[in-house]
PDB file of N, CA and C in Angstrom:
ATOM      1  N   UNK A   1      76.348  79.700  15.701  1.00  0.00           N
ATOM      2  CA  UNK A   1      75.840  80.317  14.497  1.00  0.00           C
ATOM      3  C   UNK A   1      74.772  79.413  13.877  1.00  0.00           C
ATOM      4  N   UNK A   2      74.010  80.219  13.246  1.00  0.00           N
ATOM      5  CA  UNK A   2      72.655  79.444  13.036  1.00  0.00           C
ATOM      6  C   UNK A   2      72.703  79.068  11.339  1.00  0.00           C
ATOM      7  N   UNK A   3      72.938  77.696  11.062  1.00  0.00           N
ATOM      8  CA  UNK A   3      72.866  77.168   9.522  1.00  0.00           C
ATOM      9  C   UNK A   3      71.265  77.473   9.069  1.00  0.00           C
ATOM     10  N   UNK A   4      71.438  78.315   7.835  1.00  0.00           N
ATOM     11  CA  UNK A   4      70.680  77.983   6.955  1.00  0.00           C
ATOM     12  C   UNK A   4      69.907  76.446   6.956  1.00  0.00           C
ATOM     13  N   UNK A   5      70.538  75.808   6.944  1.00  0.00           N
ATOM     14  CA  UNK A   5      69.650  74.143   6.634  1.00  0.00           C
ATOM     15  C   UNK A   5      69.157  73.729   7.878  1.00  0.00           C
ATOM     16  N   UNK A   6      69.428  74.505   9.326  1.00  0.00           N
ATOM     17  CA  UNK A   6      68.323  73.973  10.227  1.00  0.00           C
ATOM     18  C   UNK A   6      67.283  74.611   9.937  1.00  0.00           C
ATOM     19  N   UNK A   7      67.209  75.805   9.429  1.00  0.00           N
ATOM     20  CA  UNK A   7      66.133  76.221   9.792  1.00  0.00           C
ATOM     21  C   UNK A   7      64.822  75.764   8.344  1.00  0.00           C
ATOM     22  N   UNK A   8      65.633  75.436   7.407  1.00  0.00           N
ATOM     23  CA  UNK A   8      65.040  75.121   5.693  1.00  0.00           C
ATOM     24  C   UNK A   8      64.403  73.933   6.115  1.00  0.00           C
ATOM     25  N   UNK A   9      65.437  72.744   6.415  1.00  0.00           N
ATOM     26  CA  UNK A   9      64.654  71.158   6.700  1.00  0.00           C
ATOM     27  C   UNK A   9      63.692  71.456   7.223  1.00  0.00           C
ATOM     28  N   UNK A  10      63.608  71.535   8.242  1.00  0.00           N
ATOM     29  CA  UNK A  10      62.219  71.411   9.450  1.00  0.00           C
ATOM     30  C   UNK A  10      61.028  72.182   8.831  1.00  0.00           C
ATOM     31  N   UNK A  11      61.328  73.028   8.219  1.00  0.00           N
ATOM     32  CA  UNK A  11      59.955  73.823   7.527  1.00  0.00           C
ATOM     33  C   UNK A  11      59.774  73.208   6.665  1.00  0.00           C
ATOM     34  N   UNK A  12      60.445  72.520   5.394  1.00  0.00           N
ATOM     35  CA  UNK A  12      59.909  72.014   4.493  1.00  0.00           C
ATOM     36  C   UNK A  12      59.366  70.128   5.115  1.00  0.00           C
ATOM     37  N   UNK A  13      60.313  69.920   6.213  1.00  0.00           N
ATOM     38  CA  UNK A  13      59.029  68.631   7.049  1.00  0.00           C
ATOM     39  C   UNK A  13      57.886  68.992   7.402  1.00  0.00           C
ATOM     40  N   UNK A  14      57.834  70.002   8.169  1.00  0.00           N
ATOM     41  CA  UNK A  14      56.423  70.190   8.876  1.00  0.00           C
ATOM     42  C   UNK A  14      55.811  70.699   7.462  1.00  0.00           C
ATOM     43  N   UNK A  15      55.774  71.260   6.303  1.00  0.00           N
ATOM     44  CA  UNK A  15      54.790  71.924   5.452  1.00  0.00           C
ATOM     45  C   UNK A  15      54.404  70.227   4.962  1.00  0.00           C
ATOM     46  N   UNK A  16      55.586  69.350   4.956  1.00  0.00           N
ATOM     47  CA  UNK A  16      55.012  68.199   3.990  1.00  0.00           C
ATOM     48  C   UNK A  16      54.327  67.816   4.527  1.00  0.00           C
ATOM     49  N   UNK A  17      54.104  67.333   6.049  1.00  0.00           N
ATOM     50  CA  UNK A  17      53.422  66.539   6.590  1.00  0.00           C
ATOM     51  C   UNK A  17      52.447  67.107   7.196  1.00  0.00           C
ATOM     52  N   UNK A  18      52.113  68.433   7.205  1.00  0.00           N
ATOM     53  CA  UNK A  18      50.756  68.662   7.220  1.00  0.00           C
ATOM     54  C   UNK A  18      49.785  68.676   6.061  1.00  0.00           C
ATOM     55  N   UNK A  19      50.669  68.878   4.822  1.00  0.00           N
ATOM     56  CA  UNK A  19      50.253  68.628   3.284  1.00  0.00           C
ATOM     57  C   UNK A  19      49.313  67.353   3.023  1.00  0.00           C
ATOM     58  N   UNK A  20      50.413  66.125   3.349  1.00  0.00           N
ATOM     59  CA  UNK A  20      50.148  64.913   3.546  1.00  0.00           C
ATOM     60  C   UNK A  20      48.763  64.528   4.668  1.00  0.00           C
ATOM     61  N   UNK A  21      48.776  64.846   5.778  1.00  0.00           N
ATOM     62  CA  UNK A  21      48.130  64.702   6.669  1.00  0.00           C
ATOM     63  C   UNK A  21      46.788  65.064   6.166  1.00  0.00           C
ATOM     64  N   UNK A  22      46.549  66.439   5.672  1.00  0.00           N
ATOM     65  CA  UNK A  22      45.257  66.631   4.795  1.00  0.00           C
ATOM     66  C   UNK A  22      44.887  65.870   3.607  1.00  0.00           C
ATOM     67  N   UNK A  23      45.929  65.633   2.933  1.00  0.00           N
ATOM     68  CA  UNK A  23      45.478  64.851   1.544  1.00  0.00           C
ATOM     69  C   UNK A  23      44.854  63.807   2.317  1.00  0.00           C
ATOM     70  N   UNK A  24      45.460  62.631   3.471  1.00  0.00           N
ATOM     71  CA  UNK A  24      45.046  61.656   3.571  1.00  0.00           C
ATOM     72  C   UNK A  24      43.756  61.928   4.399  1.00  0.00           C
ATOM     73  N   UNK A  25      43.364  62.669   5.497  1.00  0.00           N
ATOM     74  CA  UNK A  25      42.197  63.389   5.693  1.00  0.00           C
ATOM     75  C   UNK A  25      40.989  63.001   4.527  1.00  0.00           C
ATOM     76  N   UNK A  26      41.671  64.135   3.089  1.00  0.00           N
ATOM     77  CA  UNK A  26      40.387  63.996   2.256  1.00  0.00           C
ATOM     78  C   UNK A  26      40.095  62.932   1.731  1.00  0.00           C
ATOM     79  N   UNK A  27      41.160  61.868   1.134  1.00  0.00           N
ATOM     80  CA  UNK A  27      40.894  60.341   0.565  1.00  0.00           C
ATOM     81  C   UNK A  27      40.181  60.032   1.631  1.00  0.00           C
ATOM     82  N   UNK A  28      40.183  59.832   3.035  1.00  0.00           N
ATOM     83  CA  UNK A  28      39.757  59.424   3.443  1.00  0.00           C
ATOM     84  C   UNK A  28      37.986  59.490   3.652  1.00  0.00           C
ATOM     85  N   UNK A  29      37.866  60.821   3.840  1.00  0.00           N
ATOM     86  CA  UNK A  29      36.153  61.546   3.447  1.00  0.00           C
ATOM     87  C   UNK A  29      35.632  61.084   2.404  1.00  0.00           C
ATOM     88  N   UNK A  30      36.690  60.974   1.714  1.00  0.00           N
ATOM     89  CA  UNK A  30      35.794  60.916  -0.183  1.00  0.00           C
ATOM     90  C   UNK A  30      35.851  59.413   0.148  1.00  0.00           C
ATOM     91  N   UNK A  31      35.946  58.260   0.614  1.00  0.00           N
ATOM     92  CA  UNK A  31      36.148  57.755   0.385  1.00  0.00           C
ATOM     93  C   UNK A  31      34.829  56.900   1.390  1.00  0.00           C
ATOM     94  N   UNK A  32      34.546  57.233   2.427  1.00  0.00           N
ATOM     95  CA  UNK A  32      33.596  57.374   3.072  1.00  0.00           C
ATOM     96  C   UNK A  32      32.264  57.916   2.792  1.00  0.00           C
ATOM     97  N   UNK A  33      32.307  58.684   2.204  1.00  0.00           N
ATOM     98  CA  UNK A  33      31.245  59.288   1.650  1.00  0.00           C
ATOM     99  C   UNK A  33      30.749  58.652   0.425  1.00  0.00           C
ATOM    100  N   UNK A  34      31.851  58.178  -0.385  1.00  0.00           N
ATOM    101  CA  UNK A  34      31.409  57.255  -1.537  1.00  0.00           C
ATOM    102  C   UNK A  34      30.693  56.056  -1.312  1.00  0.00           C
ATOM    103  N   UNK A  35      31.142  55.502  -0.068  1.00  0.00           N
ATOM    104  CA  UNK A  35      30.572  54.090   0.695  1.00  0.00           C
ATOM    105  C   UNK A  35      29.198  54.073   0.917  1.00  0.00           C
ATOM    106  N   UNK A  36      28.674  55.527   1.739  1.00  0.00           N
ATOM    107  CA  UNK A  36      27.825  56.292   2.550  1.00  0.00           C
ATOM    108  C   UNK A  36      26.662  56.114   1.281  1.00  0.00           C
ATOM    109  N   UNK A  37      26.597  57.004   0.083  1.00  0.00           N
ATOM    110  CA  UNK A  37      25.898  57.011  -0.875  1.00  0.00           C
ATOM    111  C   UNK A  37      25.912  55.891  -1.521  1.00  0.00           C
ATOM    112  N   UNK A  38      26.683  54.934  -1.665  1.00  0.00           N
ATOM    113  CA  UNK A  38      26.344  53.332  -2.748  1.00  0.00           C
ATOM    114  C   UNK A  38      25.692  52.744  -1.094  1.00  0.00           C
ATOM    115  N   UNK A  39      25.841  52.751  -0.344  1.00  0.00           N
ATOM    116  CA  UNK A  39      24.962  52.129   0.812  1.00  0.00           C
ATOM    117  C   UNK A  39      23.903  52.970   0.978  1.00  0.00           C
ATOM    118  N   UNK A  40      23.564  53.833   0.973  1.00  0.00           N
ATOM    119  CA  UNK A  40      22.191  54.707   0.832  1.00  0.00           C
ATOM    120  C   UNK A  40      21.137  54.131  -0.973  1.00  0.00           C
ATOM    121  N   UNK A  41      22.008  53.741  -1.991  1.00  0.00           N
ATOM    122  CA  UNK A  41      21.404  53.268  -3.083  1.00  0.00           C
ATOM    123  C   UNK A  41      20.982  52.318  -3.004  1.00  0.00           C
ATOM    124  N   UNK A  42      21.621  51.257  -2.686  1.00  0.00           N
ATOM    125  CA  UNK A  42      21.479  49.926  -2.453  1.00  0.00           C
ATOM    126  C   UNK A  42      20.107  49.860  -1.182  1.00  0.00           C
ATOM    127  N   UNK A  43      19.966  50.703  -0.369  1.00  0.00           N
ATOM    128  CA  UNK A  43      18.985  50.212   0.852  1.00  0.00           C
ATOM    129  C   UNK A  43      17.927  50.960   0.177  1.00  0.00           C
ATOM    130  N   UNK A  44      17.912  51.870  -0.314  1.00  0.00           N
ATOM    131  CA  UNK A  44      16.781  52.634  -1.197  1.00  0.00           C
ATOM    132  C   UNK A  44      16.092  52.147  -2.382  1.00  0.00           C
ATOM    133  N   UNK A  45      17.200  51.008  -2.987  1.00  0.00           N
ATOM    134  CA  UNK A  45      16.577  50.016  -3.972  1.00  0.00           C
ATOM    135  C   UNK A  45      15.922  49.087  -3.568  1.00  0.00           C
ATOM    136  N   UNK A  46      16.035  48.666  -2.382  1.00  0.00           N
ATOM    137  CA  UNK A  46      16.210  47.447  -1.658  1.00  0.00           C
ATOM    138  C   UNK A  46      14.147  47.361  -1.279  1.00  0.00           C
ATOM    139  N   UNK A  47      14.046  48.917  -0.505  1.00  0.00           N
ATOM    140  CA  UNK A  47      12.768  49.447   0.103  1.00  0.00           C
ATOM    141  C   UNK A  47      11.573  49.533  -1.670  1.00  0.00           C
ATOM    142  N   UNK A  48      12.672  50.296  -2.319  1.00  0.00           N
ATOM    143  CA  UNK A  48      11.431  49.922  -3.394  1.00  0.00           C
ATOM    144  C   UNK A  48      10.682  49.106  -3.906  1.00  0.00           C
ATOM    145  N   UNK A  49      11.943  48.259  -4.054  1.00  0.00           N
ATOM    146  CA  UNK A  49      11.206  46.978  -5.011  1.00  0.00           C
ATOM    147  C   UNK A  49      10.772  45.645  -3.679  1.00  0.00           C
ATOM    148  N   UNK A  50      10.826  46.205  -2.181  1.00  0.00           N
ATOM    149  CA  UNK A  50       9.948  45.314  -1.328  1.00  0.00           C
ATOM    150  C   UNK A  50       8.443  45.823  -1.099  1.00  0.00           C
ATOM    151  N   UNK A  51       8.798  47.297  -2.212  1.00  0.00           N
ATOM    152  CA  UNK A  51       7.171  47.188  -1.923  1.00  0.00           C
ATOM    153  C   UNK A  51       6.232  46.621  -2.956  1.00  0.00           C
ATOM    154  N   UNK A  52       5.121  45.868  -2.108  1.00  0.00           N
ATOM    155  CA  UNK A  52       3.866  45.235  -2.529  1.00  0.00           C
ATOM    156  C   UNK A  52       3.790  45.370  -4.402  1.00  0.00           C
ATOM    157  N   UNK A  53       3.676  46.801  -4.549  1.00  0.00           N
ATOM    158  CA  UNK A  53       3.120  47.447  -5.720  1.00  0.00           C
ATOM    159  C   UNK A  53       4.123  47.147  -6.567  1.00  0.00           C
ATOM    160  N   UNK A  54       5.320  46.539  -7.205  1.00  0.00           N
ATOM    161  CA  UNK A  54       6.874  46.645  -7.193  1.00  0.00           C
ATOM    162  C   UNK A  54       6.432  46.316  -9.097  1.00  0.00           C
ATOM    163  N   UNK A  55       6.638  46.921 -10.158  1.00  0.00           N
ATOM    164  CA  UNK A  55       6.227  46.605 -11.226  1.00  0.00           C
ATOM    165  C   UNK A  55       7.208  46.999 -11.918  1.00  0.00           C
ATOM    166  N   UNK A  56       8.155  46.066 -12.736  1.00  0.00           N
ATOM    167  CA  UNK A  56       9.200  46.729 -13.570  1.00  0.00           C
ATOM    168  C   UNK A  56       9.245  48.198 -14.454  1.00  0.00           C
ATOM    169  N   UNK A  57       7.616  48.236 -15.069  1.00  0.00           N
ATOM    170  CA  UNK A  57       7.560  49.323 -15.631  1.00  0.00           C
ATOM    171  C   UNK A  57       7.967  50.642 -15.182  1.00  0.00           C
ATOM    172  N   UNK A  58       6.353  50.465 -13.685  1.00  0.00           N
ATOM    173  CA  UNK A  58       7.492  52.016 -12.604  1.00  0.00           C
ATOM    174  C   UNK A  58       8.573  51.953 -11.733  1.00  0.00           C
ATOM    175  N   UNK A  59       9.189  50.751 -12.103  1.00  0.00           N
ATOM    176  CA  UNK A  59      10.414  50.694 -11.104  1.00  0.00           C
ATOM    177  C   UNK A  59      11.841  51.837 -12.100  1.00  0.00           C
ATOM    178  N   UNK A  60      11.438  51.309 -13.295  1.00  0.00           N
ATOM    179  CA  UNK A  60      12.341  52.243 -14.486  1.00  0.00           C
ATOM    180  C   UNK A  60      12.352  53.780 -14.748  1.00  0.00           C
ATOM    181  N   UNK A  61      11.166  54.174 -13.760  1.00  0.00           N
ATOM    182  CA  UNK A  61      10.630  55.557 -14.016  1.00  0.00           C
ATOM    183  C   UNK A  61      11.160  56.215 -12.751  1.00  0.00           C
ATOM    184  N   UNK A  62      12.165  55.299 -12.139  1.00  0.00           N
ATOM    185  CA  UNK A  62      12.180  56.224 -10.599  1.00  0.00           C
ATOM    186  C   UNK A  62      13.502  56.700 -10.893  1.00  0.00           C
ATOM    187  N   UNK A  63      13.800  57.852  -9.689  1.00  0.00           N
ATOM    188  CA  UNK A  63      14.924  58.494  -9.734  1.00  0.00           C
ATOM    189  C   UNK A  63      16.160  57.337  -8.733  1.00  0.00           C
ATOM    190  N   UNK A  64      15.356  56.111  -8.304  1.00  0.00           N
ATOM    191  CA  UNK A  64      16.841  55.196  -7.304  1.00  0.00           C
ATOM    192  C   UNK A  64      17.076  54.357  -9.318  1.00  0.00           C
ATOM    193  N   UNK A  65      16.041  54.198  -9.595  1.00  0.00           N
ATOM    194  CA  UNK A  65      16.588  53.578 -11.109  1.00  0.00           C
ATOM    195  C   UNK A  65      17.737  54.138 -11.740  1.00  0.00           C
ATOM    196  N   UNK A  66      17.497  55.147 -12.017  1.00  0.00           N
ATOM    197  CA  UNK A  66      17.786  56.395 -12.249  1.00  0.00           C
ATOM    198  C   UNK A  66      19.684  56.189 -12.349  1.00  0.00           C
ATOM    199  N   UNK A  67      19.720  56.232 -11.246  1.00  0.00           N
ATOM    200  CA  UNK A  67      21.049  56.538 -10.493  1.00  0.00           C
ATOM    201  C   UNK A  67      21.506  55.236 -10.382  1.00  0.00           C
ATOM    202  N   UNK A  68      21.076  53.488 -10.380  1.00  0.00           N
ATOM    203  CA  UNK A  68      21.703  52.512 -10.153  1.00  0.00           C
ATOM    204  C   UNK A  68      22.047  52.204 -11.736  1.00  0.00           C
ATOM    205  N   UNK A  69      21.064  52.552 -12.799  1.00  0.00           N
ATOM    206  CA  UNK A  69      21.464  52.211 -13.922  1.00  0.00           C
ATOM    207  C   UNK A  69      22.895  52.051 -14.783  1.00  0.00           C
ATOM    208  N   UNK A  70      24.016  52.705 -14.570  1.00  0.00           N
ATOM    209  CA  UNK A  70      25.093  52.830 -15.170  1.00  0.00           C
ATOM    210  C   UNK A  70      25.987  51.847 -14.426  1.00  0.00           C
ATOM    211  N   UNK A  71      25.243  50.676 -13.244  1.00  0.00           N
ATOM    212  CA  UNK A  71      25.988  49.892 -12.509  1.00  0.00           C
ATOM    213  C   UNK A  71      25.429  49.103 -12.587  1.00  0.00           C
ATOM    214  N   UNK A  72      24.239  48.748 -13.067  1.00  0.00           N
ATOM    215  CA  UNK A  72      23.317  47.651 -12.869  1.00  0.00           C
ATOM    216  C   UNK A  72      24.100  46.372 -14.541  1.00  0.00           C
ATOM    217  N   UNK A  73      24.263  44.966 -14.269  1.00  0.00           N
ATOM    218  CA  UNK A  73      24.760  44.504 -15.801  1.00  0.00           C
ATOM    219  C   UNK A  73      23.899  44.658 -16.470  1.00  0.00           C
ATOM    220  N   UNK A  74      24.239  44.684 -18.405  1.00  0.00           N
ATOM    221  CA  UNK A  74      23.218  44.779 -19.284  1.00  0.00           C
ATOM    222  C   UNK A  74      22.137  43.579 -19.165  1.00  0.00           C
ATOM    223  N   UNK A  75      21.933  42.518 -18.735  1.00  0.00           N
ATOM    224  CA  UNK A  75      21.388  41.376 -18.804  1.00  0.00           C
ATOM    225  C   UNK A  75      19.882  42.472 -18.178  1.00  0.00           C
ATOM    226  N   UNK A  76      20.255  42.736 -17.012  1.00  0.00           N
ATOM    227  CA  UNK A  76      19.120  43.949 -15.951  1.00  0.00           C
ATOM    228  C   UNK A  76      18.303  44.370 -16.816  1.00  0.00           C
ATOM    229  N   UNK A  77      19.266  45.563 -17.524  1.00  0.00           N
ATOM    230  CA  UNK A  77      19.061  46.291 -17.795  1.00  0.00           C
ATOM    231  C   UNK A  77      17.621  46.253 -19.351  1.00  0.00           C
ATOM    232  N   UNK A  78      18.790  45.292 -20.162  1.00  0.00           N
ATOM    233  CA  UNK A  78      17.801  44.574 -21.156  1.00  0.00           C
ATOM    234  C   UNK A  78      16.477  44.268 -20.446  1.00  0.00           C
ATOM    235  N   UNK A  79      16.190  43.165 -19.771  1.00  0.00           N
ATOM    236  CA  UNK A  79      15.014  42.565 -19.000  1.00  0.00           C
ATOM    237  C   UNK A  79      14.209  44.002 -18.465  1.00  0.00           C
ATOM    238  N   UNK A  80      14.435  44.423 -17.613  1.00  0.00           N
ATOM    239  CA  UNK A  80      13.754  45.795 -17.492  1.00  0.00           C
ATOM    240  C   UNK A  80      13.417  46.870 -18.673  1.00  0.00           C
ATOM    241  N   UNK A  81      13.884  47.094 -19.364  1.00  0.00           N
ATOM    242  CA  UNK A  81      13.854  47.815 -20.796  1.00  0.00           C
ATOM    243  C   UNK A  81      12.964  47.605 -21.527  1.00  0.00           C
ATOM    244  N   UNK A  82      13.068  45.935 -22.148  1.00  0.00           N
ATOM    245  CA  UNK A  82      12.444  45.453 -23.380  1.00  0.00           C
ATOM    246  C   UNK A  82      11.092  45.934 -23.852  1.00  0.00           C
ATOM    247  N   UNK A  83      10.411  45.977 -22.938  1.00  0.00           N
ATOM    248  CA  UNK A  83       9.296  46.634 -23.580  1.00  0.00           C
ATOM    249  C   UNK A  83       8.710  48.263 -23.904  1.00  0.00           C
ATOM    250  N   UNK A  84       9.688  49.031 -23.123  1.00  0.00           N
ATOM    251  CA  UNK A  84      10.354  50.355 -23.952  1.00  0.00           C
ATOM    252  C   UNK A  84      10.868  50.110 -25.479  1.00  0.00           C
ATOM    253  N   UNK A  85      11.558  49.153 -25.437  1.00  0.00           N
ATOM    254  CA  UNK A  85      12.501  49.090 -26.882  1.00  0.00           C
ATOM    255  C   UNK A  85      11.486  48.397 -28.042  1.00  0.00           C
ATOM    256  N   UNK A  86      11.107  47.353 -27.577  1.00  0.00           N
ATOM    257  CA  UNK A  86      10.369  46.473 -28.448  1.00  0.00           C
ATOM    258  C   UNK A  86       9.066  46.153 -28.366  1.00  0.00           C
ATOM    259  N   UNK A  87       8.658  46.827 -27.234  1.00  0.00           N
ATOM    260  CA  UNK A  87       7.207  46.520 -26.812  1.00  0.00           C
ATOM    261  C   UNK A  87       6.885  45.253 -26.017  1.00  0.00           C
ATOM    262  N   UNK A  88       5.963  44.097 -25.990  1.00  0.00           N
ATOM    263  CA  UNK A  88       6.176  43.147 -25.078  1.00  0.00           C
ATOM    264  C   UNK A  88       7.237  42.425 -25.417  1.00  0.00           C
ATOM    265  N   UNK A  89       7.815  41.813 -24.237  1.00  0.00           N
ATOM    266  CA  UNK A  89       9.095  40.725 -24.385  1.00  0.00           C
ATOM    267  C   UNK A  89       8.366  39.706 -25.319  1.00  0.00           C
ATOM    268  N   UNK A  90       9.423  39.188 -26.113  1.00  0.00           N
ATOM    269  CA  UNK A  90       9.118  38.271 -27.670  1.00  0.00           C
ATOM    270  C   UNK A  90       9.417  36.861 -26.707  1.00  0.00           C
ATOM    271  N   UNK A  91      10.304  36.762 -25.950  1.00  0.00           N
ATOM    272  CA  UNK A  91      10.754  35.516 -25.331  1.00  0.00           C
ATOM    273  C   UNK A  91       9.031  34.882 -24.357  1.00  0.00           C
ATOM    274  N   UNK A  92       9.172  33.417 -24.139  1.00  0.00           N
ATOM    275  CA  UNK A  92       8.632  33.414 -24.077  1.00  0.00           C
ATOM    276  C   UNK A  92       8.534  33.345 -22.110  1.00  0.00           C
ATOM    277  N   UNK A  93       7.659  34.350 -21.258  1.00  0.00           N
ATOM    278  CA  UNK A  93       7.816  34.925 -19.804  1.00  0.00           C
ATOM    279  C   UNK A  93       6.703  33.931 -19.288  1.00  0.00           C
ATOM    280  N   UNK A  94       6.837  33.633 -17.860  1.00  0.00           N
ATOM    281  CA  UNK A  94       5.449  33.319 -17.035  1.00  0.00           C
ATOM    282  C   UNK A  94       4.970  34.858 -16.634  1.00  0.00           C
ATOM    283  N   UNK A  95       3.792  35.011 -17.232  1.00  0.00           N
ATOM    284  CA  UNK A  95       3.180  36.252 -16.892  1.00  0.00           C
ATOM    285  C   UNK A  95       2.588  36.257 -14.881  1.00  0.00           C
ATOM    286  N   UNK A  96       2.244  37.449 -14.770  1.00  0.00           N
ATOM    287  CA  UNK A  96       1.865  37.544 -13.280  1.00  0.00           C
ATOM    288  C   UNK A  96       2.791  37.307 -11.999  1.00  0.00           C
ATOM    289  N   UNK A  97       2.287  36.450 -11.265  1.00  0.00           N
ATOM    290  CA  UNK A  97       3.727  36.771 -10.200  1.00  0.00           C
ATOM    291  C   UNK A  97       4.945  36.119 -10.714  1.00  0.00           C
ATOM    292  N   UNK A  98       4.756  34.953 -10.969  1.00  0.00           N
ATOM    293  CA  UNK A  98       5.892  33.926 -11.365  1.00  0.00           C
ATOM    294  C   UNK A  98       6.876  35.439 -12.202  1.00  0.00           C
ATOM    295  N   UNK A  99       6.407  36.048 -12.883  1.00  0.00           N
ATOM    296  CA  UNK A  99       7.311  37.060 -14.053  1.00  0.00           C
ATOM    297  C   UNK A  99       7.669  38.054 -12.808  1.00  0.00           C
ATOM    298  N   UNK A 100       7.049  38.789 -11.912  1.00  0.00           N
ATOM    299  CA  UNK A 100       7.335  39.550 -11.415  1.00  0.00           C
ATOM    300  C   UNK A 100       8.516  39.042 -10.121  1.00  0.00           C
ATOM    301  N   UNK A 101       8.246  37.640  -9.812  1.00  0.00           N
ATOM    302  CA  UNK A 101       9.420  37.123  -9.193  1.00  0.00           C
ATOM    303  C   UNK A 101      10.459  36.874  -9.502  1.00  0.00           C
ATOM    304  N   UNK A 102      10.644  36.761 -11.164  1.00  0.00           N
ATOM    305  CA  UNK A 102      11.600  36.371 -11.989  1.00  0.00           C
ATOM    306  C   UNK A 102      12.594  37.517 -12.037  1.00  0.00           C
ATOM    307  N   UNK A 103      12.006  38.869 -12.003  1.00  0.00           N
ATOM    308  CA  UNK A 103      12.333  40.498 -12.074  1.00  0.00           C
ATOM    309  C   UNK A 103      12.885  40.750 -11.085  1.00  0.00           C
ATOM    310  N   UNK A 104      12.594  40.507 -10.217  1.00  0.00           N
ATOM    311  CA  UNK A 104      12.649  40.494  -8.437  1.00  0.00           C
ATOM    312  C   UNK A 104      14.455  39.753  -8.306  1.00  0.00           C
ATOM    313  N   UNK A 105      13.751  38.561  -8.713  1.00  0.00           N
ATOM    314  CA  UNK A 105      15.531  37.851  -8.665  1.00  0.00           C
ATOM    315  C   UNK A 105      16.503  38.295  -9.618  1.00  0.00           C
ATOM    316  N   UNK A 106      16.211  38.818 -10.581  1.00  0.00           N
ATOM    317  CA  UNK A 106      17.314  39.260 -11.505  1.00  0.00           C
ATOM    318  C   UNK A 106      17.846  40.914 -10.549  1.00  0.00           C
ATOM    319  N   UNK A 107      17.268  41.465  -9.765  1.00  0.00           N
ATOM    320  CA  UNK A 107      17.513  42.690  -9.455  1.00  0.00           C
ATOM    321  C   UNK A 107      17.923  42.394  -8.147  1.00  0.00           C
ATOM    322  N   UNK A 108      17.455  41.446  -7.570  1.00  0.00           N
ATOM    323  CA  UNK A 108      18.382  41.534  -5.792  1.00  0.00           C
ATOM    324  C   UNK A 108      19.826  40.584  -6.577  1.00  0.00           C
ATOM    325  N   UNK A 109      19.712  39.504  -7.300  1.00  0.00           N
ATOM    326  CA  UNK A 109      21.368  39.316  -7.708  1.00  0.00           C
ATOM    327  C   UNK A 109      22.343  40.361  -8.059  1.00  0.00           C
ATOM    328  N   UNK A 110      21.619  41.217  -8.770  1.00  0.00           N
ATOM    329  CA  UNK A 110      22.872  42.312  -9.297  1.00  0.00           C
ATOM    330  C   UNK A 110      22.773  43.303  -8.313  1.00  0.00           C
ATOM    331  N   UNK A 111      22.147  43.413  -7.651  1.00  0.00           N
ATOM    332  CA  UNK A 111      22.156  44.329  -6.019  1.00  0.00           C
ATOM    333  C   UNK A 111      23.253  43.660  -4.648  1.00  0.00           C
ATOM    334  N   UNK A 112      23.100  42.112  -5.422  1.00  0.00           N
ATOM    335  CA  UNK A 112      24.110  41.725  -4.228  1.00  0.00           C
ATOM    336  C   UNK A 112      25.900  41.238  -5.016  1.00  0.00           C
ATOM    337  N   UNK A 113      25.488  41.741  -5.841  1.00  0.00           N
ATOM    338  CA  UNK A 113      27.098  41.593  -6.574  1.00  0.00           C
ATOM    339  C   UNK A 113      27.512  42.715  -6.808  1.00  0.00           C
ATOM    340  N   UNK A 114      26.867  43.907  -6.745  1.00  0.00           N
ATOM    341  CA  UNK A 114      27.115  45.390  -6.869  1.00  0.00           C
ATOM    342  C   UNK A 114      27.621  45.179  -4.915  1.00  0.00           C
ATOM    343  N   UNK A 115      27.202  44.675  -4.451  1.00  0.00           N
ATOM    344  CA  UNK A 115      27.884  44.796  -2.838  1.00  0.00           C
ATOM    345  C   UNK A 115      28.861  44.218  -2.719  1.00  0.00           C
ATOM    346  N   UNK A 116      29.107  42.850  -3.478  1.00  0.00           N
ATOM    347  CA  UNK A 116      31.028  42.773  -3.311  1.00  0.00           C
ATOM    348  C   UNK A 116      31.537  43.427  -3.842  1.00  0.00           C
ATOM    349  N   UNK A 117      31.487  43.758  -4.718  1.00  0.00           N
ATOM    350  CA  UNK A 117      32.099  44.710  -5.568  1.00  0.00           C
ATOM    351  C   UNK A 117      32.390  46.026  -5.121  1.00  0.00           C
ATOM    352  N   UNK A 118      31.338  46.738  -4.601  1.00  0.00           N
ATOM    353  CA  UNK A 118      31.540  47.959  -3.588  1.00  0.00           C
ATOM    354  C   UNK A 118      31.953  47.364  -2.219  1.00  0.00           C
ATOM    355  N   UNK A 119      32.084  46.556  -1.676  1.00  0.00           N
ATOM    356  CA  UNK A 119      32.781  45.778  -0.804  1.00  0.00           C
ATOM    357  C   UNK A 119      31.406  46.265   0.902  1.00  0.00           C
ATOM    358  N   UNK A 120      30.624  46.546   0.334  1.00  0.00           N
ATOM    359  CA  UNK A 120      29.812  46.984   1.331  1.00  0.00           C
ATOM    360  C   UNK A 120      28.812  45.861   1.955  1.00  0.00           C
ATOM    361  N   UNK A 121      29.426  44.532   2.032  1.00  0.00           N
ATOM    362  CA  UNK A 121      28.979  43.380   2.721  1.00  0.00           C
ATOM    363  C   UNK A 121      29.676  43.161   3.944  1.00  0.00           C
TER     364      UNK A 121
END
């Protein structure tokens, strides 16, 4: 004679663990895909500001700005800004390359601490 509870267990195993099996499926996608796009930002920031022309002003006007901003620290963010907010920086800058190298290093540091952090080193 056939119990009720063989036939209940085994269906409610197999429903869990195909349940399960998908959930971990999707963490897993989303989770990949999240990697996929902060490594697509990071190499897209990376190409901008190696190019030649690389000027804080239109670096702020782009859409990779855009999108790194809400991750980038305020220190960045300030330094890139200031002269939106206040007009020229009051501090006192080496103008020309020396300033534009100075910009340069403040933005590949927080590009490479945004990578431990996203663990994408």
């Amino acid at each position: 004679m056939l119990n009720w509870i063989d036939i209940v267990i085994p269906t409610i195993t197999a429903a869990g663990g195909v349940w399960f099996g998908k959930y971990v499926n999707w963490k897993y996608t989303k989770m990949q895909l999240k990697y996929d796009e902060r490594k697509a930002l990071i190499k897209a920031t990376r190409e901008a500001i190696f190019d030649k022309n690389f000027g804080q002003y239109d670096f702020i006007d782009t859409v990779i700005y855009s999108q790194l901003r809400p991750y980038i620290s305020n220190e960045l963010k300030n330094n890139l800004e200031t002269y939106f907010k206040d007009g020229p920086p009051k501090r006192s800058i080496v103008e020309g390359e020396n300033y534009r190298n100075s910009i340069l290093h403040l933005v590949f540091d927080d590009l490479s601490s945004l990578e431990r952090k996203w663990g994408l080193l």
